[in-house]
N, C-alpha and C. Protein backbone atom coordinates (compact mmCIF):
# COMPACT_ATOMS: atom_id res chain seq x y z
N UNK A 1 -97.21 -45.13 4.98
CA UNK A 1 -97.52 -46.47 4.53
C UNK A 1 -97.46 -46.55 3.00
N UNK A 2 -97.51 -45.68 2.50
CA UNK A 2 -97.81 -45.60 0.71
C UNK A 2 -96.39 -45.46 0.46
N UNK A 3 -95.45 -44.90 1.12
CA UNK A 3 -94.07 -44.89 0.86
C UNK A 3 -93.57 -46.31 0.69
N UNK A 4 -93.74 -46.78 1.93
CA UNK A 4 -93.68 -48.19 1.91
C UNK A 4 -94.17 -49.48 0.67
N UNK A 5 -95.05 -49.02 0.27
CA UNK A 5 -95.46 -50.00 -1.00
C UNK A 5 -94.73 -49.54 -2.12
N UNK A 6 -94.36 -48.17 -2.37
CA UNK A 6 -93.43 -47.87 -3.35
C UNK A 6 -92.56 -48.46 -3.22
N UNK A 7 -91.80 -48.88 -2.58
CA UNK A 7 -90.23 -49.07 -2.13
C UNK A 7 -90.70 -50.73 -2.20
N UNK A 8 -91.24 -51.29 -1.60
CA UNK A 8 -91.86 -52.56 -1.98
C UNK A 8 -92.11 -52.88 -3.65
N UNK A 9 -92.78 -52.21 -4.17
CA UNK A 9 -93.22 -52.23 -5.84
C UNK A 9 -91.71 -52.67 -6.56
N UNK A 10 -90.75 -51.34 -6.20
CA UNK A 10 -89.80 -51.12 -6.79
C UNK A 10 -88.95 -51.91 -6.53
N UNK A 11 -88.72 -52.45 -5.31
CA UNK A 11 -87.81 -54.07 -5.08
C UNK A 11 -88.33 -54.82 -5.65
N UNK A 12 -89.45 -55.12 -5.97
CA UNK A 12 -89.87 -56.60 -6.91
C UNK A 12 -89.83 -56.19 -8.25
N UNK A 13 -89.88 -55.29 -8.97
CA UNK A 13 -89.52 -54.79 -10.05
C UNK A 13 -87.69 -55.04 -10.68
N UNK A 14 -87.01 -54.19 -9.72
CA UNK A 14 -85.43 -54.39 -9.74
C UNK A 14 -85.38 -55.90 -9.91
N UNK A 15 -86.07 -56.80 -8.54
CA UNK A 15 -86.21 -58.31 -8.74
C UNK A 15 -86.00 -58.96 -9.69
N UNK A 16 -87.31 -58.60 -10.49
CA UNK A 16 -88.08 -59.39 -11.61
C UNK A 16 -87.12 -58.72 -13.31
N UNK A 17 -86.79 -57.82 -12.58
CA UNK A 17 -85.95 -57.38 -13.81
C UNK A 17 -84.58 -57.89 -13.91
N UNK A 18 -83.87 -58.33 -12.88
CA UNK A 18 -82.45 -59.11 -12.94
C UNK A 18 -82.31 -60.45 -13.12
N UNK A 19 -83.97 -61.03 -13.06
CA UNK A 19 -83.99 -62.72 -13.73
C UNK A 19 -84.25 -62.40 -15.52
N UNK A 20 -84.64 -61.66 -15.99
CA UNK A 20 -85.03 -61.70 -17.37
C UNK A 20 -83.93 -62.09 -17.92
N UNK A 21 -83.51 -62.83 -18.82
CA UNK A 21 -82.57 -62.89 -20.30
C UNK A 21 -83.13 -62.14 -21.31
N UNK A 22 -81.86 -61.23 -21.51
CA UNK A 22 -81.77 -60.43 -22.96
C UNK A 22 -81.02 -60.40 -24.10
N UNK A 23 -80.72 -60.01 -24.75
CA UNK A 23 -79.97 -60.18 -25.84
C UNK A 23 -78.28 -60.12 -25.12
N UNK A 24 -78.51 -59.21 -24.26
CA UNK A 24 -77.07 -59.09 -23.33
C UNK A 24 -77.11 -59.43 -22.58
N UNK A 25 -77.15 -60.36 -22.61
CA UNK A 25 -76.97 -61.76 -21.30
C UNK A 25 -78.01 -61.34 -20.02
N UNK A 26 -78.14 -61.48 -19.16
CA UNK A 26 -79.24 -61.27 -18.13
C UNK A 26 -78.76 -59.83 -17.42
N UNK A 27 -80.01 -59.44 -17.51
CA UNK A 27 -80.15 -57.88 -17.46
C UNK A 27 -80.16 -57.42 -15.80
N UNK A 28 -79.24 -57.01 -15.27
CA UNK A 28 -79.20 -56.60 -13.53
C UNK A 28 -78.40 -55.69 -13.19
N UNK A 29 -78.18 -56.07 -12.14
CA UNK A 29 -77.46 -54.75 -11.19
C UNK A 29 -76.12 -55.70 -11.30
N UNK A 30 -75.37 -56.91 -10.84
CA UNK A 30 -74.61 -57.58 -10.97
C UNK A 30 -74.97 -59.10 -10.93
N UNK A 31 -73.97 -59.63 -12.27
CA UNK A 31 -73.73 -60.92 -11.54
C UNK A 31 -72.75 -61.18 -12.04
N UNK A 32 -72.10 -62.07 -10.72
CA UNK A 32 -70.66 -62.81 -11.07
C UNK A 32 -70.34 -63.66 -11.82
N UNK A 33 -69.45 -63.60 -12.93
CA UNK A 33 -68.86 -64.89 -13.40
C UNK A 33 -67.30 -65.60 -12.83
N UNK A 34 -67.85 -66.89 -12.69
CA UNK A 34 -66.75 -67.17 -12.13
C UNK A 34 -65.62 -67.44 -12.66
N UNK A 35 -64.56 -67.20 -11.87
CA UNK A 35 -62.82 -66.78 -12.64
C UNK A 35 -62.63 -68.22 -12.17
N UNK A 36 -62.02 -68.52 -13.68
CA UNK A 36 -61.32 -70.02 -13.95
C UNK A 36 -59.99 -69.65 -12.86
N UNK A 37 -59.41 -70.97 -12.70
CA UNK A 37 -58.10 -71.08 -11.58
C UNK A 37 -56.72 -70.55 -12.12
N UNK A 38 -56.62 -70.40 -13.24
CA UNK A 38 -55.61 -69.56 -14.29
C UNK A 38 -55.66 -67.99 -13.91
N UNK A 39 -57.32 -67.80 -14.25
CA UNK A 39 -57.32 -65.97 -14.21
C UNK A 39 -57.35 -65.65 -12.71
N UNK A 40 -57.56 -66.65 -11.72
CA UNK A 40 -57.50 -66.45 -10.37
C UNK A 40 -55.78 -65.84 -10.25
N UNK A 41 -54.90 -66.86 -10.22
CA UNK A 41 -53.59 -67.26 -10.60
C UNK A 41 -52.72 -65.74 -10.94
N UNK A 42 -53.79 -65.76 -12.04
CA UNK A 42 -53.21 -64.44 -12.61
C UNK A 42 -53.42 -63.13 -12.22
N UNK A 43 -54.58 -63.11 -11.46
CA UNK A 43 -55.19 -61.87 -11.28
C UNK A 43 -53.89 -61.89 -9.68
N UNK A 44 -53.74 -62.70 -8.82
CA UNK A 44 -52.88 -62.39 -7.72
C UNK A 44 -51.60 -62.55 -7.90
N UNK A 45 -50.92 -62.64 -9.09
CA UNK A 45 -49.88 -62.83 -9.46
C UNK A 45 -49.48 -61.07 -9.89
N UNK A 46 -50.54 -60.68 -10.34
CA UNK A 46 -50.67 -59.18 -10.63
C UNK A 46 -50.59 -57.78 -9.46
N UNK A 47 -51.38 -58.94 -8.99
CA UNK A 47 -51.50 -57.89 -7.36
C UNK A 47 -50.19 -58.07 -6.51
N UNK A 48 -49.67 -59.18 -6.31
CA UNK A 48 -48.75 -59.25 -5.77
C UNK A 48 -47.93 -58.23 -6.37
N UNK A 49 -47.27 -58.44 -7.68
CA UNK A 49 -46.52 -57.86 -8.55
C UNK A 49 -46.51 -56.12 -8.12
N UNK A 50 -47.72 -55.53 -8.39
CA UNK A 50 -48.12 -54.02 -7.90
C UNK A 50 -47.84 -53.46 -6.64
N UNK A 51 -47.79 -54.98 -5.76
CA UNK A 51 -47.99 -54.41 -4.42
C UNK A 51 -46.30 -54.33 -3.89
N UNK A 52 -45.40 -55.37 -4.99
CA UNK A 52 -43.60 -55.45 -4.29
C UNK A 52 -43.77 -53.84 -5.24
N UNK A 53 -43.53 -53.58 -6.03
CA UNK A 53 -43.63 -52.73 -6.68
C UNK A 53 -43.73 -51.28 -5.93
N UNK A 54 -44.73 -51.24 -5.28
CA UNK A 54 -45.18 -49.77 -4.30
C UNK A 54 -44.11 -50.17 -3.37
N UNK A 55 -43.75 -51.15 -2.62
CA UNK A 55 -43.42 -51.42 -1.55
C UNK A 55 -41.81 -51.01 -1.85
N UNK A 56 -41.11 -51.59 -2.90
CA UNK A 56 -39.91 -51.06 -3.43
C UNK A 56 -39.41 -49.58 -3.66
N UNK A 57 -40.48 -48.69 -4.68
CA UNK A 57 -40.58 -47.89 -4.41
C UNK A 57 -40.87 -46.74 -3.57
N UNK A 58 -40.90 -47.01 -2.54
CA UNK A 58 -41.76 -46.10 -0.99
C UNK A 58 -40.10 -45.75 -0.54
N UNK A 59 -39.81 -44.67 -0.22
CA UNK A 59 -38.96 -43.75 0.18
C UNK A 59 -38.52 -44.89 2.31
N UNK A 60 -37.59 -44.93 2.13
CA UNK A 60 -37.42 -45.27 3.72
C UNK A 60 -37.73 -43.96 5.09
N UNK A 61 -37.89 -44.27 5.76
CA UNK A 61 -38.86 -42.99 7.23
C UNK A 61 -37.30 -42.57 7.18
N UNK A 62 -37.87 -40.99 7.39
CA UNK A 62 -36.58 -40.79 7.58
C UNK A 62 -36.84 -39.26 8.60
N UNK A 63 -36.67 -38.97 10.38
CA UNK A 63 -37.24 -38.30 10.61
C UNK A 63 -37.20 -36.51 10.50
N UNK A 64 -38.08 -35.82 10.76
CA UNK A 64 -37.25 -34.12 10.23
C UNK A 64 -36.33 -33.85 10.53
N UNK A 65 -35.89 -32.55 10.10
CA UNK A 65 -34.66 -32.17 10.70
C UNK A 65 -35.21 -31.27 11.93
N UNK A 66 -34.31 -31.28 12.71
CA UNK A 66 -34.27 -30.97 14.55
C UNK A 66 -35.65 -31.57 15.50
N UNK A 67 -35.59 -32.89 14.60
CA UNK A 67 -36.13 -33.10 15.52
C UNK A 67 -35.68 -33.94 16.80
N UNK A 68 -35.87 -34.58 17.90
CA UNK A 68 -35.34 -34.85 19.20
C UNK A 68 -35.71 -36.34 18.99
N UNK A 69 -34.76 -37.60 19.28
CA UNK A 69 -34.78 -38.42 19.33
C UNK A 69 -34.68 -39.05 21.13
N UNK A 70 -35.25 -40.32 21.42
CA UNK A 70 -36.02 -40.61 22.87
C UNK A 70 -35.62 -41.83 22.65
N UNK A 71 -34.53 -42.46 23.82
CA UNK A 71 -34.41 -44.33 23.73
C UNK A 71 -35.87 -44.45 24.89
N UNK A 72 -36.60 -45.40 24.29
CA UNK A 72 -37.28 -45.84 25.03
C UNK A 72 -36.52 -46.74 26.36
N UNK A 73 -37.13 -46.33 27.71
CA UNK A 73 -36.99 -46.78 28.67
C UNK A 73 -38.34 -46.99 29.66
N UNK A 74 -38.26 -48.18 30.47
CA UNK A 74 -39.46 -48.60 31.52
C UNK A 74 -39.27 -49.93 31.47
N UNK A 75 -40.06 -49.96 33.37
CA UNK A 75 -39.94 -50.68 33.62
C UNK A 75 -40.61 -52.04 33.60
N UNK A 76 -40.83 -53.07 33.25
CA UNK A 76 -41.93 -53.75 32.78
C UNK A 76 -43.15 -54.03 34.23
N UNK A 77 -41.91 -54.18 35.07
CA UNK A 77 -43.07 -54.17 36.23
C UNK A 77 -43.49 -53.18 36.86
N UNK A 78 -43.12 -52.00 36.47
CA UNK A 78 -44.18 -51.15 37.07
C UNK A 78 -45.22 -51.01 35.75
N UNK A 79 -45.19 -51.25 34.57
CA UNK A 79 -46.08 -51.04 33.42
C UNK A 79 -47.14 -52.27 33.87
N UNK A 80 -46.66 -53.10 34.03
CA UNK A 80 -47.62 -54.19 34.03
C UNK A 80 -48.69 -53.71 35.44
N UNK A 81 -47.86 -52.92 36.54
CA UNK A 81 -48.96 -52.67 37.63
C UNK A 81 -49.83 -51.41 37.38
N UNK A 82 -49.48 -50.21 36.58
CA UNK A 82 -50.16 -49.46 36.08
C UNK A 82 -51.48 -50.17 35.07
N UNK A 83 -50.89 -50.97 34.15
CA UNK A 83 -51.96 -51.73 33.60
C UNK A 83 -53.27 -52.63 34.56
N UNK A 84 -52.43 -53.22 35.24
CA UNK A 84 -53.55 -53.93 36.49
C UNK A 84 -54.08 -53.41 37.25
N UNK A 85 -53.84 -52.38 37.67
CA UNK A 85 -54.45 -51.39 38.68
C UNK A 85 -55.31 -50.44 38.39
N UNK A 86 -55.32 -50.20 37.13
CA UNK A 86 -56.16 -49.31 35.61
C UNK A 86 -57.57 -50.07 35.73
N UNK A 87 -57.80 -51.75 35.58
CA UNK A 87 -58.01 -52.53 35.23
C UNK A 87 -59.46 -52.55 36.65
């Protein structure tokens, strides 16, 4: 039970300590400022950018050597009765 009021103490503390204003703006664990529609804009204009980027660069699959290649074959209706009968 005494554990418990510690851990209690110390949440209203953390609390009471992330409403204060300080010289550096309000003192916490986080808070958000919100991104104008420009730096939004920009910030996914960026990501996008990074992400053709990896995607360009990434090597095409290409599989080992000896390994054994398999055309897929089946039948849909017996898959579909294995599935229903599973079921």
């Amino acid at each position: 039970m005494v554990r418990f009021h510690k851990l209690a103490l110390g949440a209203a503390f953390v609390a009471a300590l992330s409403l204060v204003p300080s010289s550096y703006g309000t003192v916490g664990f986080a808070h958000a400022v919100e991104m104008t529609d420009d730096e939004k804009a920009a910030e996914e204009a960026a990501a996008n950018a990074a992400a053709e980027e990896m995607i360009s660069e990434a090597a095409p699959y290409a599989p080992p050597e000896g390994s054994d290649s398999f055309q897929y074959e089946a039948e849909v209706h017996k898959m579909l009765d294995i599935v229903i009968n599973s079921l």
